[in-house]
C-alpha atoms as a PDB file:
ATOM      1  CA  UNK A   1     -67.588  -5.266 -12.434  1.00  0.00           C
ATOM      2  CA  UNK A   2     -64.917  -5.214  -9.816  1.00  0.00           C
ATOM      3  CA  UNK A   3     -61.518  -6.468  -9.706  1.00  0.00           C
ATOM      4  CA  UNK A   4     -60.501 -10.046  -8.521  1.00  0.00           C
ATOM      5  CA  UNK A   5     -58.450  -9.306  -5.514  1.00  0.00           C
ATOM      6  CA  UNK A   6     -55.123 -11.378  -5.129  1.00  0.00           C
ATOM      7  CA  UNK A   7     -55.449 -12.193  -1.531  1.00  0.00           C
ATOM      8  CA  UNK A   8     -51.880 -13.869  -0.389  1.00  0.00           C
ATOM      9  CA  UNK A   9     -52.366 -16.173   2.549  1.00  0.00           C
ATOM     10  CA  UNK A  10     -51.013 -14.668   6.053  1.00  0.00           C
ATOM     11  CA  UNK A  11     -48.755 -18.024   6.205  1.00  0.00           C
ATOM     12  CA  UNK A  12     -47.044 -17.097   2.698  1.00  0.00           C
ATOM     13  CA  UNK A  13     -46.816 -13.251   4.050  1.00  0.00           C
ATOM     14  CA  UNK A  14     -45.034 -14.694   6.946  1.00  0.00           C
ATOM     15  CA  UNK A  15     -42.640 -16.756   5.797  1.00  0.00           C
ATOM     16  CA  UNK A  16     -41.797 -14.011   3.167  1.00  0.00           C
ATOM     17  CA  UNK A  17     -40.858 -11.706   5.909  1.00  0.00           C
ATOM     18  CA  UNK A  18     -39.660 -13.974   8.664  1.00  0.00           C
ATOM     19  CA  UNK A  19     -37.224 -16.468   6.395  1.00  0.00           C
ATOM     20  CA  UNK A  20     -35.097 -13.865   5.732  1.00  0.00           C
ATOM     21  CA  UNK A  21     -34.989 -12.181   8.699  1.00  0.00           C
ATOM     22  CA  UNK A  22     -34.173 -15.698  10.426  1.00  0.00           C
ATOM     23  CA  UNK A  23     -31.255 -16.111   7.786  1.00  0.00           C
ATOM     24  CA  UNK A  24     -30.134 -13.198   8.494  1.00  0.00           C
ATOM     25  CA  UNK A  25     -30.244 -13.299  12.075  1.00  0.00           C
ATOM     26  CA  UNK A  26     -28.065 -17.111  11.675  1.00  0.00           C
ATOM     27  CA  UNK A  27     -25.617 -15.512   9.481  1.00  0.00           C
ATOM     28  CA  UNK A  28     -25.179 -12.333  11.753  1.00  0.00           C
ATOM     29  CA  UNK A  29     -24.527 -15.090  14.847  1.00  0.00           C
ATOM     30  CA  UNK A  30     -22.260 -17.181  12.739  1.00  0.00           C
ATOM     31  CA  UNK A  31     -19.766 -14.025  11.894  1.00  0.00           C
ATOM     32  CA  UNK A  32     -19.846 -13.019  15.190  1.00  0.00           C
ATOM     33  CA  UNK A  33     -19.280 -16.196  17.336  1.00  0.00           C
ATOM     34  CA  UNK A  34     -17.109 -18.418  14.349  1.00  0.00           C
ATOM     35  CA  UNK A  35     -15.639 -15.973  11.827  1.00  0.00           C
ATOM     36  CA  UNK A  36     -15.227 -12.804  13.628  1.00  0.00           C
ATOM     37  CA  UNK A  37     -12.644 -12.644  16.907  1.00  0.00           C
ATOM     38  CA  UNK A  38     -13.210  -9.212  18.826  1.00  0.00           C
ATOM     39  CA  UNK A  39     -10.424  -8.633  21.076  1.00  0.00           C
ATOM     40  CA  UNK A  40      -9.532  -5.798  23.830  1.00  0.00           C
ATOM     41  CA  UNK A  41      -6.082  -4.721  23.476  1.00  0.00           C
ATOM     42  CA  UNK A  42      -4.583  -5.390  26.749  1.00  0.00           C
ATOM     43  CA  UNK A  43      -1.659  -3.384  26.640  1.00  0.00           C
ATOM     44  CA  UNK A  44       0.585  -1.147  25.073  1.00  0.00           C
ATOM     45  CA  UNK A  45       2.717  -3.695  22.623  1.00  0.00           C
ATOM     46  CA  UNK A  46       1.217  -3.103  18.951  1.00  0.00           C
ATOM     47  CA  UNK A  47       1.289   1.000  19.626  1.00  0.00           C
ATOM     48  CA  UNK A  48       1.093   2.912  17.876  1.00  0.00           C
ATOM     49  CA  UNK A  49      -0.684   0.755  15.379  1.00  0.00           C
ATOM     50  CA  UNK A  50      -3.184  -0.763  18.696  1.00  0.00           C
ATOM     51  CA  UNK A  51      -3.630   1.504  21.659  1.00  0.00           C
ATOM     52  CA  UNK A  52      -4.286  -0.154  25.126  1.00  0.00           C
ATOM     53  CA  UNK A  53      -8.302  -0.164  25.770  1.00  0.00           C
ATOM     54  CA  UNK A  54      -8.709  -0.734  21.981  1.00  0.00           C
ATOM     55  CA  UNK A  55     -10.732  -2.912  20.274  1.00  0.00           C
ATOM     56  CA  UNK A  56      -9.514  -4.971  17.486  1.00  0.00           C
ATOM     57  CA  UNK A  57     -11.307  -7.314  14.873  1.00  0.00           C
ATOM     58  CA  UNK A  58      -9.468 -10.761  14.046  1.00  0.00           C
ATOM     59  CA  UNK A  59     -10.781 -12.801  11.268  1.00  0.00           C
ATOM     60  CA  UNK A  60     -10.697 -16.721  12.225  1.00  0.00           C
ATOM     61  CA  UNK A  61     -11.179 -18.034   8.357  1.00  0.00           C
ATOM     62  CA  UNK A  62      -7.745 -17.137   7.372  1.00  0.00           C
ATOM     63  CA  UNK A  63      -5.378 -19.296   4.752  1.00  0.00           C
ATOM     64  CA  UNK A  64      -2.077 -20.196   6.285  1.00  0.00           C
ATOM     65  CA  UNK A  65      -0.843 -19.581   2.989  1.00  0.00           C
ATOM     66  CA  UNK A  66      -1.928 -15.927   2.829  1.00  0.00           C
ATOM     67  CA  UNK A  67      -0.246 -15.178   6.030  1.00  0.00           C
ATOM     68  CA  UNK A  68       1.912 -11.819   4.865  1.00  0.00           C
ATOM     69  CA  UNK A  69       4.958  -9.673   5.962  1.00  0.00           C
ATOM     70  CA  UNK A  70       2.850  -7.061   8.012  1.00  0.00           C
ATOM     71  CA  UNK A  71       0.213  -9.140   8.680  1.00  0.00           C
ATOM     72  CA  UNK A  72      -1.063  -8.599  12.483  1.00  0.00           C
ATOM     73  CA  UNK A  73      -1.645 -11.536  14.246  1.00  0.00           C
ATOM     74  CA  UNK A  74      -3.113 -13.443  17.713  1.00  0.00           C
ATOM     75  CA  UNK A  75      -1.485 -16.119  18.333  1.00  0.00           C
ATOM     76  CA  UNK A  76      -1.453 -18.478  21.864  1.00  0.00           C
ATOM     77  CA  UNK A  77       1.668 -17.768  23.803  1.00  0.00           C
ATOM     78  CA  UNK A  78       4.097 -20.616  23.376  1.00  0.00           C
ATOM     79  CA  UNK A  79       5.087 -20.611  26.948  1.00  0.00           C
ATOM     80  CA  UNK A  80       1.536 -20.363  28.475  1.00  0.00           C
ATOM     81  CA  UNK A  81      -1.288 -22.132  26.151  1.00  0.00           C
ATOM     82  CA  UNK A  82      -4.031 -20.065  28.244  1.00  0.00           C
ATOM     83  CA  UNK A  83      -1.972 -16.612  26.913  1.00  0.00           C
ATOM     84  CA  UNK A  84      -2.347 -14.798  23.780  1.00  0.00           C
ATOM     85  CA  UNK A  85      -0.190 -12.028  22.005  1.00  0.00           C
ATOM     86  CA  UNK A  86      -0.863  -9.651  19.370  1.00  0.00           C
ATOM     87  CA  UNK A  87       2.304  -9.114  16.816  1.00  0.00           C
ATOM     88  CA  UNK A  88       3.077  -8.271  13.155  1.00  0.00           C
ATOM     89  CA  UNK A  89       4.874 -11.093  10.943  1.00  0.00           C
ATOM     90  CA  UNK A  90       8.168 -10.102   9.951  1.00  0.00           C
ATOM     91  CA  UNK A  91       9.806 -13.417   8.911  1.00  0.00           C
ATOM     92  CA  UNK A  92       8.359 -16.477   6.892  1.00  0.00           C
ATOM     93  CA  UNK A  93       9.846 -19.733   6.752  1.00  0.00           C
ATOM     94  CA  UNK A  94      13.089 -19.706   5.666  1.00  0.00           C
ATOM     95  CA  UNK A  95      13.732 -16.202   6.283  1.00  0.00           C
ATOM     96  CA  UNK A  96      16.554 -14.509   8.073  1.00  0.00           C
ATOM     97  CA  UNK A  97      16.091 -12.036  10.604  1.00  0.00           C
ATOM     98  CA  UNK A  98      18.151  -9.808  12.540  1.00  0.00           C
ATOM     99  CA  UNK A  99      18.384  -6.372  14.352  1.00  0.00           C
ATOM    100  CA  UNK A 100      21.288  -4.030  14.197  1.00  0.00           C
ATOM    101  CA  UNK A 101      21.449  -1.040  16.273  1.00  0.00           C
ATOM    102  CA  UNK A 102      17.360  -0.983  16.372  1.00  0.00           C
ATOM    103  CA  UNK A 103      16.842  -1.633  12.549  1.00  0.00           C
ATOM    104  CA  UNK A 104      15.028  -4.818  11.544  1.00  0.00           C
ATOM    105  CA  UNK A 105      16.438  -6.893   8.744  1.00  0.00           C
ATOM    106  CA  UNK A 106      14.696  -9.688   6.512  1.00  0.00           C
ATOM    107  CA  UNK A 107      17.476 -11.706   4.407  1.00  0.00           C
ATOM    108  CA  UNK A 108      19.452  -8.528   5.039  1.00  0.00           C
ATOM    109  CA  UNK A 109      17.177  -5.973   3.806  1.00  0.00           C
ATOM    110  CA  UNK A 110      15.906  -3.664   6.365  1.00  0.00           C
ATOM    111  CA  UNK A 111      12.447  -3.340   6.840  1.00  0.00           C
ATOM    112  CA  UNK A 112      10.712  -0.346   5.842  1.00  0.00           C
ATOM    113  CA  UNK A 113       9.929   1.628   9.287  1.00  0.00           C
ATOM    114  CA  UNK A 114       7.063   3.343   7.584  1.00  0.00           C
ATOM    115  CA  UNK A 115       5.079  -0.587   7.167  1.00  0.00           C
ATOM    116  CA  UNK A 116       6.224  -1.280  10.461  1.00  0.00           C
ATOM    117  CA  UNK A 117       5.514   1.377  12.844  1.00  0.00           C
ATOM    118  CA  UNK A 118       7.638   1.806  16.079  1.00  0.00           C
ATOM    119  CA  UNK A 119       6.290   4.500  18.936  1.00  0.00           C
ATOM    120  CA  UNK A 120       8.221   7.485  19.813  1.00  0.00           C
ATOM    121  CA  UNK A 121       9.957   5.924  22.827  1.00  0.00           C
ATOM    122  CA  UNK A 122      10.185   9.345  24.365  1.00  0.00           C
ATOM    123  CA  UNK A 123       6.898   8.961  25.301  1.00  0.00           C
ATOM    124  CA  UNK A 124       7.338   6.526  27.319  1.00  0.00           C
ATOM    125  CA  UNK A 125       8.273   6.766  30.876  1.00  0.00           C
ATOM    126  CA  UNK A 126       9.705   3.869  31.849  1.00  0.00           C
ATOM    127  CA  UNK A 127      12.006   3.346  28.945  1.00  0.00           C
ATOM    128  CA  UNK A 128      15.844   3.681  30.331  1.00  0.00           C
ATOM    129  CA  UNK A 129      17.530   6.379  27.957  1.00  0.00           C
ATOM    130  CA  UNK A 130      20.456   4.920  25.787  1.00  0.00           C
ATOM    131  CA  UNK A 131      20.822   0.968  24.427  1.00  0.00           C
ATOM    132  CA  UNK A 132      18.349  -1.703  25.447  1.00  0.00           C
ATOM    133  CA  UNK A 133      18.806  -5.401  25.341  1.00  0.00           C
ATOM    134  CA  UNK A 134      16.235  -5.293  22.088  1.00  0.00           C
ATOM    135  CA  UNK A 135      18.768  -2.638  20.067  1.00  0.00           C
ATOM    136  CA  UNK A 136      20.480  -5.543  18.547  1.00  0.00           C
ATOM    137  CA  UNK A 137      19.638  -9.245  18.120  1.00  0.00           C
ATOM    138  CA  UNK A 138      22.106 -12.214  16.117  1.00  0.00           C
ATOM    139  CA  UNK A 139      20.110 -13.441  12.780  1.00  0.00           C
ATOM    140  CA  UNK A 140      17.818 -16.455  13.091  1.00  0.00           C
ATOM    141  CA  UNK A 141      16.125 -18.200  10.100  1.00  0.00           C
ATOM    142  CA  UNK A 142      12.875 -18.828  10.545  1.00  0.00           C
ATOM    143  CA  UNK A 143      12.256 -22.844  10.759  1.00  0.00           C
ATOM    144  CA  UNK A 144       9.454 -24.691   8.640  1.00  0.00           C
ATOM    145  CA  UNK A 145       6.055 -23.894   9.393  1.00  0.00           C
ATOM    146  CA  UNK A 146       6.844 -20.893  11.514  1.00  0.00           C
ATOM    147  CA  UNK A 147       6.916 -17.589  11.600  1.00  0.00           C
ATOM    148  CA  UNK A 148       8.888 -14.342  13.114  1.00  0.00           C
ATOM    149  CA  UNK A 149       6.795 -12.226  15.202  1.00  0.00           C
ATOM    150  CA  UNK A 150       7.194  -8.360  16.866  1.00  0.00           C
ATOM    151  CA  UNK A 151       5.548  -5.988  18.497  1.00  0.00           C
ATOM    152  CA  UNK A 152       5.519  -2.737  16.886  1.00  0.00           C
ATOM    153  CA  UNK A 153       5.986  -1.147  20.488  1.00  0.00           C
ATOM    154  CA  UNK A 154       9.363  -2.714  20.198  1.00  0.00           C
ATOM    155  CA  UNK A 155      10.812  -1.480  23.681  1.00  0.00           C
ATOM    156  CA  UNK A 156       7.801  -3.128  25.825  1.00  0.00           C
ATOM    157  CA  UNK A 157       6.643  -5.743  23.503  1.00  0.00           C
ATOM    158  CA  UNK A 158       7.115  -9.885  24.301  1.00  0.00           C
ATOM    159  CA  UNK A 159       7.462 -11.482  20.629  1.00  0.00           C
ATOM    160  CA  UNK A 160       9.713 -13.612  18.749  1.00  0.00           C
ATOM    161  CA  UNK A 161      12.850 -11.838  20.447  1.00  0.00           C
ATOM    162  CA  UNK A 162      12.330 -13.767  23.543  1.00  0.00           C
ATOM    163  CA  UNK A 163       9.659 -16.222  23.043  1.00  0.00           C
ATOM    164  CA  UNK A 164      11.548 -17.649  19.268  1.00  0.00           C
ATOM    165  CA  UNK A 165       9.493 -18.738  16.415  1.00  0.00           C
ATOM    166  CA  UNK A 166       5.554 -19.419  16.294  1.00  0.00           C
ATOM    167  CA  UNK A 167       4.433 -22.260  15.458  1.00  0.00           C
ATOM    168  CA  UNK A 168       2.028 -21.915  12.244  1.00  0.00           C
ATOM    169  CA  UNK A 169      -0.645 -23.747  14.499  1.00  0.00           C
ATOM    170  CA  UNK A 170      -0.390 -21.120  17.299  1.00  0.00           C
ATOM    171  CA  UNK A 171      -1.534 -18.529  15.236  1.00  0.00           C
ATOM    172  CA  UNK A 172      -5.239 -17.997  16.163  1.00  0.00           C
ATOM    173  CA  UNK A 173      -6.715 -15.040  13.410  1.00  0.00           C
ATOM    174  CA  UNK A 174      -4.981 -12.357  11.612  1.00  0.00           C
ATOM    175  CA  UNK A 175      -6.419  -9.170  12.109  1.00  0.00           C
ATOM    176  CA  UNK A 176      -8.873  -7.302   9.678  1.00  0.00           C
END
């Protein structure tokens, strides 16, 4: 006596191993192109957290509420829609911030420089030795639905110093 054999149809083998492979295959394209924003650093701004030439991974699905102190961000440029920059939130609606003598302040409690990283200016080249028009800036509070941006790389970087507030809408993806 021999053994029935349990012969499964090619078509059921198929689908077995191509469904999920097709799902898969979706999913990966959805992450990539919808969730997932890859961007090439462009300059030096967000060193020495983001070197120039380096990639970084932005996550689109984001909750405006969730946005965080130390959060790094892409937003659109709010003088030049086609422009983006890439920043770390320092200031939530309704805060106050302010710079003395190169230290960062949030309602008057300076930021801790280990959680927000500034390069060693020496470094750099073009930097003029002694004070800079970024060493000290008056205290603004952060309007409704907007938020205080800077570039870690504070001596180079265009952020919330001279561009003001970002508009919650502007911001694109916070980084991963």
């Amino acid at each position: 006596m021999s053994k029935p054999k349990n012969k499964v149809p090619l078509k059921t083998k198929l689908i077995v191993i191509l469904l999920p492979m097709g799902i898969g295959l979706v999913s990966a394209m959805f992450v990539k192109y919808k969730v997932l924003l890859p961007v090439a650093v462009p300059n030096s701004y967000m060193e020495p957290t983001l070197k120039k030439g380096d990639t970084a991974y932005f996550n689109r699905f984001y909750r405006k509420s969730q946005l965080g102190i130390g959060d790094v961000v892409i937003a659109t440029s709010p003088l030049d829609p086609n422009a983006t920059i890439i920043a770390r939130i320092i200031g939530k609606p309704g805060d106050s911030i302010s710079i003395q003598k190169r230290l960062v302040f949030r309602n008057g409690t300076i930021l801790d420089p280990t959680i927000f990283p500034e390069p060693n200016t020496q470094l750099i080249s073009l930097i003029p030795a002694g004070k800079t028009e970024h060493d000290d800036m008056n205290p603004v509070t952060v309007p409704e639905k907007h938020f205080f941006l800077l570039t870690d790389n504070r001596e180079l970087g265009v952020d919330s110093r001279t561009l003001g507030t970002i508009q919650e809408s502007q911001i694109i993806a916070v980084m991963w």
